[in-house]
N, C-alpha and C. Protein backbone atom coordinates (compact mmCIF):
# COMPACT_ATOMS: atom_id res chain seq x y z
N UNK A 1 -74.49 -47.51 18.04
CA UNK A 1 -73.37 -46.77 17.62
C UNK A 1 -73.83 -45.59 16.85
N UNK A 2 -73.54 -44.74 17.09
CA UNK A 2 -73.87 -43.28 16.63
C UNK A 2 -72.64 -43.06 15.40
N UNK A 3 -73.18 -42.61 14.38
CA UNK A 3 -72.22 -41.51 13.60
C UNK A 3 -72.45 -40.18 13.53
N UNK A 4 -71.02 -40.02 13.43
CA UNK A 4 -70.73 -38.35 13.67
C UNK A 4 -72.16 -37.57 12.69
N UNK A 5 -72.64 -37.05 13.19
CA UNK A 5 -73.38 -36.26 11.70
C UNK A 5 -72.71 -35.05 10.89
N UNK A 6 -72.57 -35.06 9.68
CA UNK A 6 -72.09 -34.14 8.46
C UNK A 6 -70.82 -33.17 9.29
N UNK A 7 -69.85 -34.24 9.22
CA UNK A 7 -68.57 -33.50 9.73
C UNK A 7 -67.94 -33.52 8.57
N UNK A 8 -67.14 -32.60 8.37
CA UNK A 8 -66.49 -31.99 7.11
C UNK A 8 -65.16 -32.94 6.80
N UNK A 9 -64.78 -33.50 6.00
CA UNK A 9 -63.33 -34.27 6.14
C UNK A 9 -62.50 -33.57 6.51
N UNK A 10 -61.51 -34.09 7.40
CA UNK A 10 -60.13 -33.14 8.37
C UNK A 10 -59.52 -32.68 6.73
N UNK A 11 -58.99 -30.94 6.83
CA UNK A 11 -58.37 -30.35 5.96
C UNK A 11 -56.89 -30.38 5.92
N UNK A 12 -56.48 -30.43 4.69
CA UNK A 12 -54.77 -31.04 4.76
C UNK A 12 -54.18 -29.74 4.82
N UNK A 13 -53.29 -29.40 5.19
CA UNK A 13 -52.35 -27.81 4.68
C UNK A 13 -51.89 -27.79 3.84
N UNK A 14 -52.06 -26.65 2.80
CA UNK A 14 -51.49 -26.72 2.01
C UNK A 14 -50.28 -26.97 1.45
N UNK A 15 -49.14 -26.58 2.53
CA UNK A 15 -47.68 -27.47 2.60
C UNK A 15 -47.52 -27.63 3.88
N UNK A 16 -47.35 -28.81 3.82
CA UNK A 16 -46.69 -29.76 5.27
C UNK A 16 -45.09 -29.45 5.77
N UNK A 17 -44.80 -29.39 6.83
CA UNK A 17 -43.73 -29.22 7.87
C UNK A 17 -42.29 -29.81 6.71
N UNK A 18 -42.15 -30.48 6.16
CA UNK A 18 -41.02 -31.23 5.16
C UNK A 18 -40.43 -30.86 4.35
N UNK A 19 -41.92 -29.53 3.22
CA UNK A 19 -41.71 -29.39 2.47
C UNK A 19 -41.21 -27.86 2.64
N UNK A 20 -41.88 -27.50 4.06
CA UNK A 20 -41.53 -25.84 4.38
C UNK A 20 -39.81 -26.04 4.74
N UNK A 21 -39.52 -27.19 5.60
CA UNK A 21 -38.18 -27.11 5.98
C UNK A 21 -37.28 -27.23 5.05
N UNK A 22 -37.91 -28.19 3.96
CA UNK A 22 -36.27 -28.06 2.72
C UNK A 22 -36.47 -26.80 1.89
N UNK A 23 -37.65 -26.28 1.47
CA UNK A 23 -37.75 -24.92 0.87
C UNK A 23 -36.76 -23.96 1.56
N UNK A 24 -36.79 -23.73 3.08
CA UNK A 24 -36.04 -22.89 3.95
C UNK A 24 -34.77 -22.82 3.70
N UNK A 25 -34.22 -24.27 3.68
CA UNK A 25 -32.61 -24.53 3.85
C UNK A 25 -31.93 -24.34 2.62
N UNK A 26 -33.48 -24.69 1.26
CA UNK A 26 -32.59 -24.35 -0.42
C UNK A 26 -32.60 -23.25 -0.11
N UNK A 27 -33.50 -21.93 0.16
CA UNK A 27 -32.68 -20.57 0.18
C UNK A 27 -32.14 -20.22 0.85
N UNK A 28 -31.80 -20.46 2.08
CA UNK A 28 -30.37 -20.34 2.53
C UNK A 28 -29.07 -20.85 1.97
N UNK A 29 -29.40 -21.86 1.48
CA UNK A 29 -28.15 -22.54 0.70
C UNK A 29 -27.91 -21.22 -0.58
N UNK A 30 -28.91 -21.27 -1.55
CA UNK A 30 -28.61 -20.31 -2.48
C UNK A 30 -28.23 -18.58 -1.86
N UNK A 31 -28.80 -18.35 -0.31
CA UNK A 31 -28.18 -16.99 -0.44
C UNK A 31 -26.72 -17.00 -0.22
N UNK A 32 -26.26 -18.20 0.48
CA UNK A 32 -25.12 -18.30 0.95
C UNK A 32 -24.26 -18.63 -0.55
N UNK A 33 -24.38 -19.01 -1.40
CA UNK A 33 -23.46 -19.25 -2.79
C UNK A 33 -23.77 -18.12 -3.55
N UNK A 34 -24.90 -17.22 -3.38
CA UNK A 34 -24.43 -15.81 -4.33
C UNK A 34 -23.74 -14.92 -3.53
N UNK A 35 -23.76 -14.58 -2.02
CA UNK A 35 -22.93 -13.97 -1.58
C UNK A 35 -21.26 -14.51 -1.81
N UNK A 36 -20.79 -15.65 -1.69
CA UNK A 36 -19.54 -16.34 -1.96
C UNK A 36 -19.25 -15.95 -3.02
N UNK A 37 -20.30 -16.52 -3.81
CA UNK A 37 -19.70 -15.96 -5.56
C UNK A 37 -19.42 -14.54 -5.81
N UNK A 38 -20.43 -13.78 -5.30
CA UNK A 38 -20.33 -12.44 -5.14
C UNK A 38 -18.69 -11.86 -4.62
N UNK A 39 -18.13 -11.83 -3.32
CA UNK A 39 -17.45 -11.67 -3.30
C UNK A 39 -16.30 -12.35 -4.01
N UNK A 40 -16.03 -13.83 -4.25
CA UNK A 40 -14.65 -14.14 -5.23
C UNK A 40 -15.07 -13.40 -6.49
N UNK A 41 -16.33 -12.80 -7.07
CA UNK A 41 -15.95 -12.30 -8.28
C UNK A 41 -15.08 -11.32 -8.13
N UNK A 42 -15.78 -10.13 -7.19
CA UNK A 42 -14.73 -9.16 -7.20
C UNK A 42 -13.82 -8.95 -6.39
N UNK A 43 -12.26 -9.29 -6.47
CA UNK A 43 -11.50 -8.91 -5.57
C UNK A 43 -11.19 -7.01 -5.21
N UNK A 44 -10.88 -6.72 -3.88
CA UNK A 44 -11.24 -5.63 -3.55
C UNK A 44 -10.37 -4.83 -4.28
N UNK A 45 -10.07 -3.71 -4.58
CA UNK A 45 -9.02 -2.90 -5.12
C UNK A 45 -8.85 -1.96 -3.92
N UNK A 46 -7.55 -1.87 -3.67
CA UNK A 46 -7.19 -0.87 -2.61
C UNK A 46 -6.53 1.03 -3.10
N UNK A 47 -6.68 1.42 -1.98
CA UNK A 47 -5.84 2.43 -2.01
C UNK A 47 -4.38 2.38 -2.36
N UNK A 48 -3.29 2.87 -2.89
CA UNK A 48 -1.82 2.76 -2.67
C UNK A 48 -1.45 2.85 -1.34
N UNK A 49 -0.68 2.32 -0.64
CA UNK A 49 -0.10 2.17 0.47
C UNK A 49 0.46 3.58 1.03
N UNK A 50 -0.13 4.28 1.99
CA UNK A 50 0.89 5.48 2.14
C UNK A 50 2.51 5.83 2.32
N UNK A 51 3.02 4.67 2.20
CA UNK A 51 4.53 4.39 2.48
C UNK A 51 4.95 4.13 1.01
N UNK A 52 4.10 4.01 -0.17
CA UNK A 52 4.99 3.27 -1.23
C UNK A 52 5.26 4.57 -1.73
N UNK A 53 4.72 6.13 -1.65
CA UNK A 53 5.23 7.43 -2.26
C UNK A 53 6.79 8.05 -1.41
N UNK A 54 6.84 7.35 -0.30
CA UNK A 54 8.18 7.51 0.34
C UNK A 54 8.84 6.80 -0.14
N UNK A 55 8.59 5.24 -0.15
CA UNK A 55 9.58 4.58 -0.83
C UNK A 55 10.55 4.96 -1.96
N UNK A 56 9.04 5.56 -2.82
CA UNK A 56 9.84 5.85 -4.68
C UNK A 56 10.42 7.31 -4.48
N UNK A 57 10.58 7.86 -3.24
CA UNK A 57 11.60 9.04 -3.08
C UNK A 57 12.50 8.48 -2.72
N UNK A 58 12.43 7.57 -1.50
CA UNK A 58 13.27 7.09 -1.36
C UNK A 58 14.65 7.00 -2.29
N UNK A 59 13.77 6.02 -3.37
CA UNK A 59 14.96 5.45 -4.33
C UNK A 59 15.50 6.59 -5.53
N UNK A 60 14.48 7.15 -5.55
CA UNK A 60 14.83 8.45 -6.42
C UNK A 60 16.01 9.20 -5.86
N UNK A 61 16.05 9.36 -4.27
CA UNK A 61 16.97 10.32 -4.03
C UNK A 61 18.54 9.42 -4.17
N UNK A 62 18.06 7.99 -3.81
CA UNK A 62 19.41 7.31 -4.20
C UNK A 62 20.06 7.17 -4.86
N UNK A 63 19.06 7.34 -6.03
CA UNK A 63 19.88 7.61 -7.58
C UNK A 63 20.38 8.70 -7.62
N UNK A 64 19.89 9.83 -7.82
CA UNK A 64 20.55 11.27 -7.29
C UNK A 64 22.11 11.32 -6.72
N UNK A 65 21.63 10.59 -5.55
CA UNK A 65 23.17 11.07 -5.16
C UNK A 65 24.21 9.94 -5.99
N UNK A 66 23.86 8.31 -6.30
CA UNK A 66 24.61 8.10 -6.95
C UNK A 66 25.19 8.57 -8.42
N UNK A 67 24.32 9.05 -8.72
CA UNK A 67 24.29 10.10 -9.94
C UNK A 67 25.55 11.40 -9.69
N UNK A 68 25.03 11.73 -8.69
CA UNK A 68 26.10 12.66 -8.04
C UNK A 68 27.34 12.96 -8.08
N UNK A 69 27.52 11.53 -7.59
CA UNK A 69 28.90 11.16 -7.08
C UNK A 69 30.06 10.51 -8.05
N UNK A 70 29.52 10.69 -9.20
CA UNK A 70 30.39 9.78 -10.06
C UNK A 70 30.99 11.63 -10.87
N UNK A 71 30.53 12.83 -10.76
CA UNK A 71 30.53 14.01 -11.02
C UNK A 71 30.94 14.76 -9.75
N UNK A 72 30.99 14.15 -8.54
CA UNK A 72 32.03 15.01 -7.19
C UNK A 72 32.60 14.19 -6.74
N UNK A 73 33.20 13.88 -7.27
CA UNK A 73 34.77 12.94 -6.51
C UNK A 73 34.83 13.42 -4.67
N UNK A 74 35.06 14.82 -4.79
CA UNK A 74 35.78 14.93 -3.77
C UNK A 74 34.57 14.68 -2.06
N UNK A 75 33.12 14.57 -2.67
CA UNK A 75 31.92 14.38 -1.95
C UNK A 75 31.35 12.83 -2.04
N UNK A 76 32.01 12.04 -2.85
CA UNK A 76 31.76 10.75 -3.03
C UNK A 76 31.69 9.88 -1.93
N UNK A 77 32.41 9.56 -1.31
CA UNK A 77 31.98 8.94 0.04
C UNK A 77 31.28 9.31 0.57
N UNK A 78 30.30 10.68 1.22
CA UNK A 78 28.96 11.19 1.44
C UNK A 78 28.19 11.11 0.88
N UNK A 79 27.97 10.93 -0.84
CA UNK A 79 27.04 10.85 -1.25
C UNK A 79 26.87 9.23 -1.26
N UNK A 80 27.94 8.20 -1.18
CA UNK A 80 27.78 6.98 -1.54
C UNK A 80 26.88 6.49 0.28
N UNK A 81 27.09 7.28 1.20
CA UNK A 81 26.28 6.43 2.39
C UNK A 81 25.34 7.24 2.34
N UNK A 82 24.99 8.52 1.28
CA UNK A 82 23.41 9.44 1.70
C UNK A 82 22.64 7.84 0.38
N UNK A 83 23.58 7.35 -0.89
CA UNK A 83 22.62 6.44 -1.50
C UNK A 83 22.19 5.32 -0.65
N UNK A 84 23.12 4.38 0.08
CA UNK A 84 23.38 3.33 0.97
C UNK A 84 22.22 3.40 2.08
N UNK A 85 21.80 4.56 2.15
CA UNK A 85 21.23 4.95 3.41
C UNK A 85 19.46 5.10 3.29
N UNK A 86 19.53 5.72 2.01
CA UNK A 86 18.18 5.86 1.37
C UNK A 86 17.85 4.51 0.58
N UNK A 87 18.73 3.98 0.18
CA UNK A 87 18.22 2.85 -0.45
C UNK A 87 17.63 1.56 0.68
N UNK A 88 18.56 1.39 1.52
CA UNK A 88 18.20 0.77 3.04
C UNK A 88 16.83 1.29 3.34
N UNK A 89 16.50 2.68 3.02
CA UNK A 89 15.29 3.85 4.08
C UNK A 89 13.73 2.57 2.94
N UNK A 90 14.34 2.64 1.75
CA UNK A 90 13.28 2.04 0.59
C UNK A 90 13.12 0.69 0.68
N UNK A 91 14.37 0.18 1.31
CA UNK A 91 14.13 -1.45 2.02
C UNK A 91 12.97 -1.90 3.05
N UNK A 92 13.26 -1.03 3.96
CA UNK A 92 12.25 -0.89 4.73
C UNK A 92 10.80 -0.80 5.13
N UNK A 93 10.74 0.26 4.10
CA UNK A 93 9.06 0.86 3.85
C UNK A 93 8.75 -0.36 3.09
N UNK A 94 9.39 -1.03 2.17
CA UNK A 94 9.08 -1.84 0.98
C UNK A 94 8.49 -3.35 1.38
N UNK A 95 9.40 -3.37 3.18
CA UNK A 95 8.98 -4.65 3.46
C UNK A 95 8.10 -4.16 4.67
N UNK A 96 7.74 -3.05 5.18
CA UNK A 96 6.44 -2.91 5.64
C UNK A 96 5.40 -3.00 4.83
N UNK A 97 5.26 -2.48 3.69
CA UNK A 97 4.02 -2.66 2.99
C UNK A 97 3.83 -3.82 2.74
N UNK A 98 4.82 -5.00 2.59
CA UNK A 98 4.50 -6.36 2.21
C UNK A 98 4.25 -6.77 3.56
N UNK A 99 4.43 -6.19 5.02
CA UNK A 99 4.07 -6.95 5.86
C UNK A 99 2.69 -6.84 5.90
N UNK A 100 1.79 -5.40 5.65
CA UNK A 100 0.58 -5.25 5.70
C UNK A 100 -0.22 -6.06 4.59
N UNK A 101 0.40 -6.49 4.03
CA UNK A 101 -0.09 -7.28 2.42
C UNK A 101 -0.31 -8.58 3.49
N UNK A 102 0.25 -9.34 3.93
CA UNK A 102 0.53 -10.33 4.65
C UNK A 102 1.02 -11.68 3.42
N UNK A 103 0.90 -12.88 4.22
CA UNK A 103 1.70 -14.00 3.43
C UNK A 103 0.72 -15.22 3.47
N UNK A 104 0.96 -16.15 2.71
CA UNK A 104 -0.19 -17.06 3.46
C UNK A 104 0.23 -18.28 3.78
N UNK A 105 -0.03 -19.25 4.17
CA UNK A 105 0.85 -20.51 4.95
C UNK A 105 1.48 -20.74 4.01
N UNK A 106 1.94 -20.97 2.79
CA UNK A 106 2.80 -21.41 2.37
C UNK A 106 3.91 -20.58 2.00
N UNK A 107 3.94 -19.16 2.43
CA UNK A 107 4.70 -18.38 1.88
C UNK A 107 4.32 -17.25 1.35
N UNK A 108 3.39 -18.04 -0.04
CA UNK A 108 3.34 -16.87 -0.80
C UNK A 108 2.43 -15.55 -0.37
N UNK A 109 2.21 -14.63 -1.38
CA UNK A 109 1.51 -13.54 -0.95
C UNK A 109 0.35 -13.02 -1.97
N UNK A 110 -0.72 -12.84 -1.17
CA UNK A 110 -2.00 -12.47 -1.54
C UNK A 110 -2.23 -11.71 -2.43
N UNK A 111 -2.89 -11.82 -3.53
CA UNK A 111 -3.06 -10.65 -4.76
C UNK A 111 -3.76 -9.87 -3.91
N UNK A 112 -3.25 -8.02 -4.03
CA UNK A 112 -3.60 -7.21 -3.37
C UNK A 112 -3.69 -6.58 -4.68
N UNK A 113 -4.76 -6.10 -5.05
CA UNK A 113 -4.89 -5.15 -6.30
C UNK A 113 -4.91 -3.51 -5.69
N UNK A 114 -4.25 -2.74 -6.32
CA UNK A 114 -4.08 -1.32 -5.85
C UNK A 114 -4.47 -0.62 -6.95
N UNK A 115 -4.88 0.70 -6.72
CA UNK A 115 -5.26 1.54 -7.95
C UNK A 115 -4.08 2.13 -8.09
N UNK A 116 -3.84 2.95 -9.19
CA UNK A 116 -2.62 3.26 -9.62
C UNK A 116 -2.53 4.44 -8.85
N UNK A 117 -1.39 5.25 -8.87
CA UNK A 117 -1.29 6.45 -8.47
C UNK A 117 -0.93 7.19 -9.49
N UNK A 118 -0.86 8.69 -9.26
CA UNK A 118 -1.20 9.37 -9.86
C UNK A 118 -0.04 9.56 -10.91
N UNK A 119 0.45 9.29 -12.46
CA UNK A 119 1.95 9.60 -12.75
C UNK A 119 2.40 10.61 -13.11
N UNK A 120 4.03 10.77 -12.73
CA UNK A 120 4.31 12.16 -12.33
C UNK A 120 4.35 13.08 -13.53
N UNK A 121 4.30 13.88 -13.73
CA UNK A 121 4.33 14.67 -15.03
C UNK A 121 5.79 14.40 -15.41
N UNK A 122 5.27 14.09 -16.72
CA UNK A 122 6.38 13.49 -17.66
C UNK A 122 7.72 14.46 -18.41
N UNK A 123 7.45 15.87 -18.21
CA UNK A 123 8.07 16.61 -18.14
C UNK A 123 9.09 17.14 -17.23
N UNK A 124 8.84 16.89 -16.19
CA UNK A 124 9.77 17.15 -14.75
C UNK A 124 10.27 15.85 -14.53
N UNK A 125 12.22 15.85 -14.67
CA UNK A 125 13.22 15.10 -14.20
C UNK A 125 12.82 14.74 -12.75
N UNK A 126 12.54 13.49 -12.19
CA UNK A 126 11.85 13.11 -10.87
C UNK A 126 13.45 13.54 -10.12
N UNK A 127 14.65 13.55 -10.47
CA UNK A 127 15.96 13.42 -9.77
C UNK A 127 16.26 14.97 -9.54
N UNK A 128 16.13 15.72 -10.93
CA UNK A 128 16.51 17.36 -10.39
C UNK A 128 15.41 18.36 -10.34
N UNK A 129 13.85 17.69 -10.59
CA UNK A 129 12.98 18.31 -10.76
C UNK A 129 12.97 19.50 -12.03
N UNK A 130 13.78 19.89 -12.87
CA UNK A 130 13.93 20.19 -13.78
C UNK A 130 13.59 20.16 -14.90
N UNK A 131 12.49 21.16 -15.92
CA UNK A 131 12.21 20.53 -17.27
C UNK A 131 12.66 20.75 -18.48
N UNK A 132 12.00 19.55 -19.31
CA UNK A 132 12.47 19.62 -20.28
C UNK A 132 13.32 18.12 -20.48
N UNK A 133 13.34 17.18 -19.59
CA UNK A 133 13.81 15.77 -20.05
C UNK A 133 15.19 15.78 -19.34
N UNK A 134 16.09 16.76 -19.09
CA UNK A 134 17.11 16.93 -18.35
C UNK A 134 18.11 15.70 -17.57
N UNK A 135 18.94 14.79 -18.09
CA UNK A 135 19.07 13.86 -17.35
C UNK A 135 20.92 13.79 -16.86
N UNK A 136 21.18 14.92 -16.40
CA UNK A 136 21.94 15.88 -15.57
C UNK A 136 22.04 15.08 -14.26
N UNK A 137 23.58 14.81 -13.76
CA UNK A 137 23.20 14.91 -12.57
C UNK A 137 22.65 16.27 -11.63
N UNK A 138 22.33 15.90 -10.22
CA UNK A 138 21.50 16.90 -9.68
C UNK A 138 22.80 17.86 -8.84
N UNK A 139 22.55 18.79 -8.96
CA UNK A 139 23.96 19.77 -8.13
C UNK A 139 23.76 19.72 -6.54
N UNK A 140 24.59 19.69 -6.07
CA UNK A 140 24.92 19.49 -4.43
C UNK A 140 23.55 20.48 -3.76
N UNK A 141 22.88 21.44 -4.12
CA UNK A 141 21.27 22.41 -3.65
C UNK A 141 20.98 21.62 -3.92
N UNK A 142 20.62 20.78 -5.18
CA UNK A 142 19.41 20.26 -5.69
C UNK A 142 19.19 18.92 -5.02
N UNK A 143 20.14 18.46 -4.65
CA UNK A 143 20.23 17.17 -3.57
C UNK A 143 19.73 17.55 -2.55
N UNK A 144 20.11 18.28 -2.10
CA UNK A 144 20.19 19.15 -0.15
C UNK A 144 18.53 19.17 -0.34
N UNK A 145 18.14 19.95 -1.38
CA UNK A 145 16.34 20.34 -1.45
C UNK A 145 15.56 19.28 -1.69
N UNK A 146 16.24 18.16 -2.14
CA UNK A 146 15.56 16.71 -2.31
C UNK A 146 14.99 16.02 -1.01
N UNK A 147 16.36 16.21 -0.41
CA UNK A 147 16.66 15.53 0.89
C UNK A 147 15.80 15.95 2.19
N UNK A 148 15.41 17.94 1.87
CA UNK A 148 14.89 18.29 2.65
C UNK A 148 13.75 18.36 2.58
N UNK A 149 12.76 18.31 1.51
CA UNK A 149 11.36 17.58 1.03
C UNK A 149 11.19 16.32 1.42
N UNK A 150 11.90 15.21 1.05
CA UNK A 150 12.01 14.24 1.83
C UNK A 150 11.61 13.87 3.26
N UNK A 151 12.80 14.66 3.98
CA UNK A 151 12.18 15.10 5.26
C UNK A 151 10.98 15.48 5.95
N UNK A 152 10.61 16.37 5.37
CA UNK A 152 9.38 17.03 5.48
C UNK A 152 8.45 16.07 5.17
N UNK A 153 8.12 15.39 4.21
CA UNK A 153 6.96 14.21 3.78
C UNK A 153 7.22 13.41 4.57
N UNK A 154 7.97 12.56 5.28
CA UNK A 154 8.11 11.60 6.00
C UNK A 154 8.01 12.09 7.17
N UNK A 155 8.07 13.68 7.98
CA UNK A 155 7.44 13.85 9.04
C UNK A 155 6.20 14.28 9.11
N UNK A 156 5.52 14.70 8.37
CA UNK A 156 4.26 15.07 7.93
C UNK A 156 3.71 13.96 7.94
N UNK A 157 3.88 12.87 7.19
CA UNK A 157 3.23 11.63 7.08
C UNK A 157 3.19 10.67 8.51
N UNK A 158 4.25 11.05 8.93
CA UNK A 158 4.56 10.30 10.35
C UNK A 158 3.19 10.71 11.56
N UNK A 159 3.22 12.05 11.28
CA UNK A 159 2.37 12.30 12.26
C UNK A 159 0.90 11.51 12.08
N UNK A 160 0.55 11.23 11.28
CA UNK A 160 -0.68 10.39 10.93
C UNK A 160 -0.86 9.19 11.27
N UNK A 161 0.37 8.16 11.38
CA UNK A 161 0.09 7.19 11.47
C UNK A 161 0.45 6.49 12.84
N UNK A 162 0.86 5.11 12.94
CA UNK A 162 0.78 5.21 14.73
C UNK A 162 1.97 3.91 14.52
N UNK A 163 2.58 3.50 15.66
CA UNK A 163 3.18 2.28 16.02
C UNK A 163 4.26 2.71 15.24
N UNK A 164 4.82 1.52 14.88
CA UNK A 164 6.17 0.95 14.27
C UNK A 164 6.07 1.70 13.09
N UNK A 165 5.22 2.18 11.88
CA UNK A 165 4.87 3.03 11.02
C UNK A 165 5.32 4.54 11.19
N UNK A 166 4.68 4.96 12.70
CA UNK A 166 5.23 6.71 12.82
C UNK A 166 6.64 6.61 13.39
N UNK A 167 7.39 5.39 13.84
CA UNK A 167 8.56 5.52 13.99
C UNK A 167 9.62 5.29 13.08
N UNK A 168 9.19 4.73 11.81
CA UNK A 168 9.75 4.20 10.80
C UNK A 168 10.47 5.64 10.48
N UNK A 169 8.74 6.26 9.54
CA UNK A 169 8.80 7.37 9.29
C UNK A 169 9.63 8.68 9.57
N UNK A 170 9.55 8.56 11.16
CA UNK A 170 10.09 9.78 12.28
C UNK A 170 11.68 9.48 11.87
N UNK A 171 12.28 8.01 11.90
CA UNK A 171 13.96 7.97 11.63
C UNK A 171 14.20 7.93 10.34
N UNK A 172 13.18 8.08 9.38
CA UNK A 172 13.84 8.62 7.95
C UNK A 172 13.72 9.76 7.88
N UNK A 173 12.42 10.45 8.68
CA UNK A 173 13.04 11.99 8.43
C UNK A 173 14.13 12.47 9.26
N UNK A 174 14.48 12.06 10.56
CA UNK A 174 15.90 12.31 10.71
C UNK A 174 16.66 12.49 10.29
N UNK A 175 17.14 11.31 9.73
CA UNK A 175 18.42 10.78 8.80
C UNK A 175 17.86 11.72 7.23
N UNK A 176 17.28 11.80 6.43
CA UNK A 176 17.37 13.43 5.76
C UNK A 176 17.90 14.26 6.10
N UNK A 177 17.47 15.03 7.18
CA UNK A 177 17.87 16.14 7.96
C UNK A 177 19.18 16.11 8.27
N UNK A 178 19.46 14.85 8.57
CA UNK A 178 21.14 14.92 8.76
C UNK A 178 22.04 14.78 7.66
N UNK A 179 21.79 13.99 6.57
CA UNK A 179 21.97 14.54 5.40
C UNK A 179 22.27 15.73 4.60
N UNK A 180 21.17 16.40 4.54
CA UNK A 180 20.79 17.24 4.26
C UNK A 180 21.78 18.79 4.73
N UNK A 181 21.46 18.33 6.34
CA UNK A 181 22.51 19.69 6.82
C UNK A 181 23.21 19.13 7.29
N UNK A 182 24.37 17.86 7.45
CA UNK A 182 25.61 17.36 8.38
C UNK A 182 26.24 17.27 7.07
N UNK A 183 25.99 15.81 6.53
CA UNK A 183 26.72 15.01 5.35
C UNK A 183 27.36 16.19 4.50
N UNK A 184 25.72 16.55 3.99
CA UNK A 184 26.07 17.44 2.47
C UNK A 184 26.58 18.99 2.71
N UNK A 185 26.96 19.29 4.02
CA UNK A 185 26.98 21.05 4.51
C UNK A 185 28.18 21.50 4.02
C-alpha cells in the first residue's frame, strides 16, 4: 500500500455555499425594508389640481350673483340660475378632483397632500375685484366681466386637457358665455 507522498490537506473556503446564501437574502431583505420605509416615510405632496382654481371661481362667481340679487330685484331670477348654475359648475369639478384622488375599498379616501396655492392678494375683493376691502355687491359689468374671465380660463384650460376633463371644462365655458351675453344682456 502506497501513501500519497506530502499532499497538502484539501483547503476549506473561506465561506461555504450556506453562509453566502443567507448573507444574500439578509440584504435583500434589508434593501427591501429601507426602500418600504423610505417611501411610507414620505408621503408624496402634489401639485393643486388644475380644476380646483375653476372650482373657487366657480363659487366666487356664485356668491356674486347671489350677492347681486338681493340688490336687483328686477334681475333676480337670472342671477338666482347664473348662482344655481355655477354652483352646480363647482359641484362638478369638485367631484372630479375627488374622482382623480380615488377611494379605497372601504369608501374612504386617500390622504392626498397638495401644496398650497398661491393666496390671493388680500387687498382685492375676490367678488368685485376691487380695492381696499370693498364688500359691495358686484354691479351687473362687474358680474358680466367675472363671467367672461371665467369663460376664458375654462376654455384656455380646456384646451390642455383631454377626455371627460376638456369636456367638462368646454360646457362651463359655454354656459359663462351664455350668461354673460344671454342671461345678463
Amino acid at each position: 500500500m502506497g501513501r500519497v507522498p506530502n499532499r497538502p490537506p484539501a483547503s476549506r473556503p473561506v465561506v461555504d455555499r450556506r453562509t453566502a446564501l443567507r448573507a444574500g437574502a439578509g440584504a435583500a431583505a434589508g434593501v427591501l425594508l429601507l426602500g418600504a420605509a423610505a417611501g411610507c416615510a414620505s408621503d408624496p405632496v402634489h401639485d393643486p389640481d388644475q380644476l380646483a382654481g375653476q372650482e373657487e371661481r366657480a363659487r366666487v362667481d356664485a356668491a356674486a350673483a347671489t350677492a347681486m340679487a338681493a340688490t336687483e330685484p328686477a334681475r333676480a331670477r337670472a342671477l338666482a340660475t347664473v348662482a344655481a348654475e355655477r354652483t352646480a359648475h363647482a359641484d362638478a369639478l369638485r367631484a372630479e378632483i375627488a374622482r382623480v384622488v380615488g377611494h379605497y375599498g372601504d369608501g374612504t379616501t386617500p390622504v392626498h397632500r397638495t401644496r398650497a396655492a398661491l393666496p390671493a392678494e388680500p387687498t382685492v375683493d375676490p367678488i368685485t375685484g376691487a380695492t381696499g376691502g370693498s364688500t359691495a355687491p358686484p354691479t351687473l359689468q362687474q358680474l358680466r366681466d367675472r363671467l367672461t374671465r371665467s369663460r376664458r380660463s375654462a376654455a384656455d384650460l380646456a384646451r390642455t386637457q383631454t377626455g371627460y376633463r376638456a369636456g367638462l371644462l368646454a360646457s362651463i365655458s359655454a354656459a359663462c358665455a351664455a350668461h354673460a351675453e344671454v342671461l345678463l344682456a
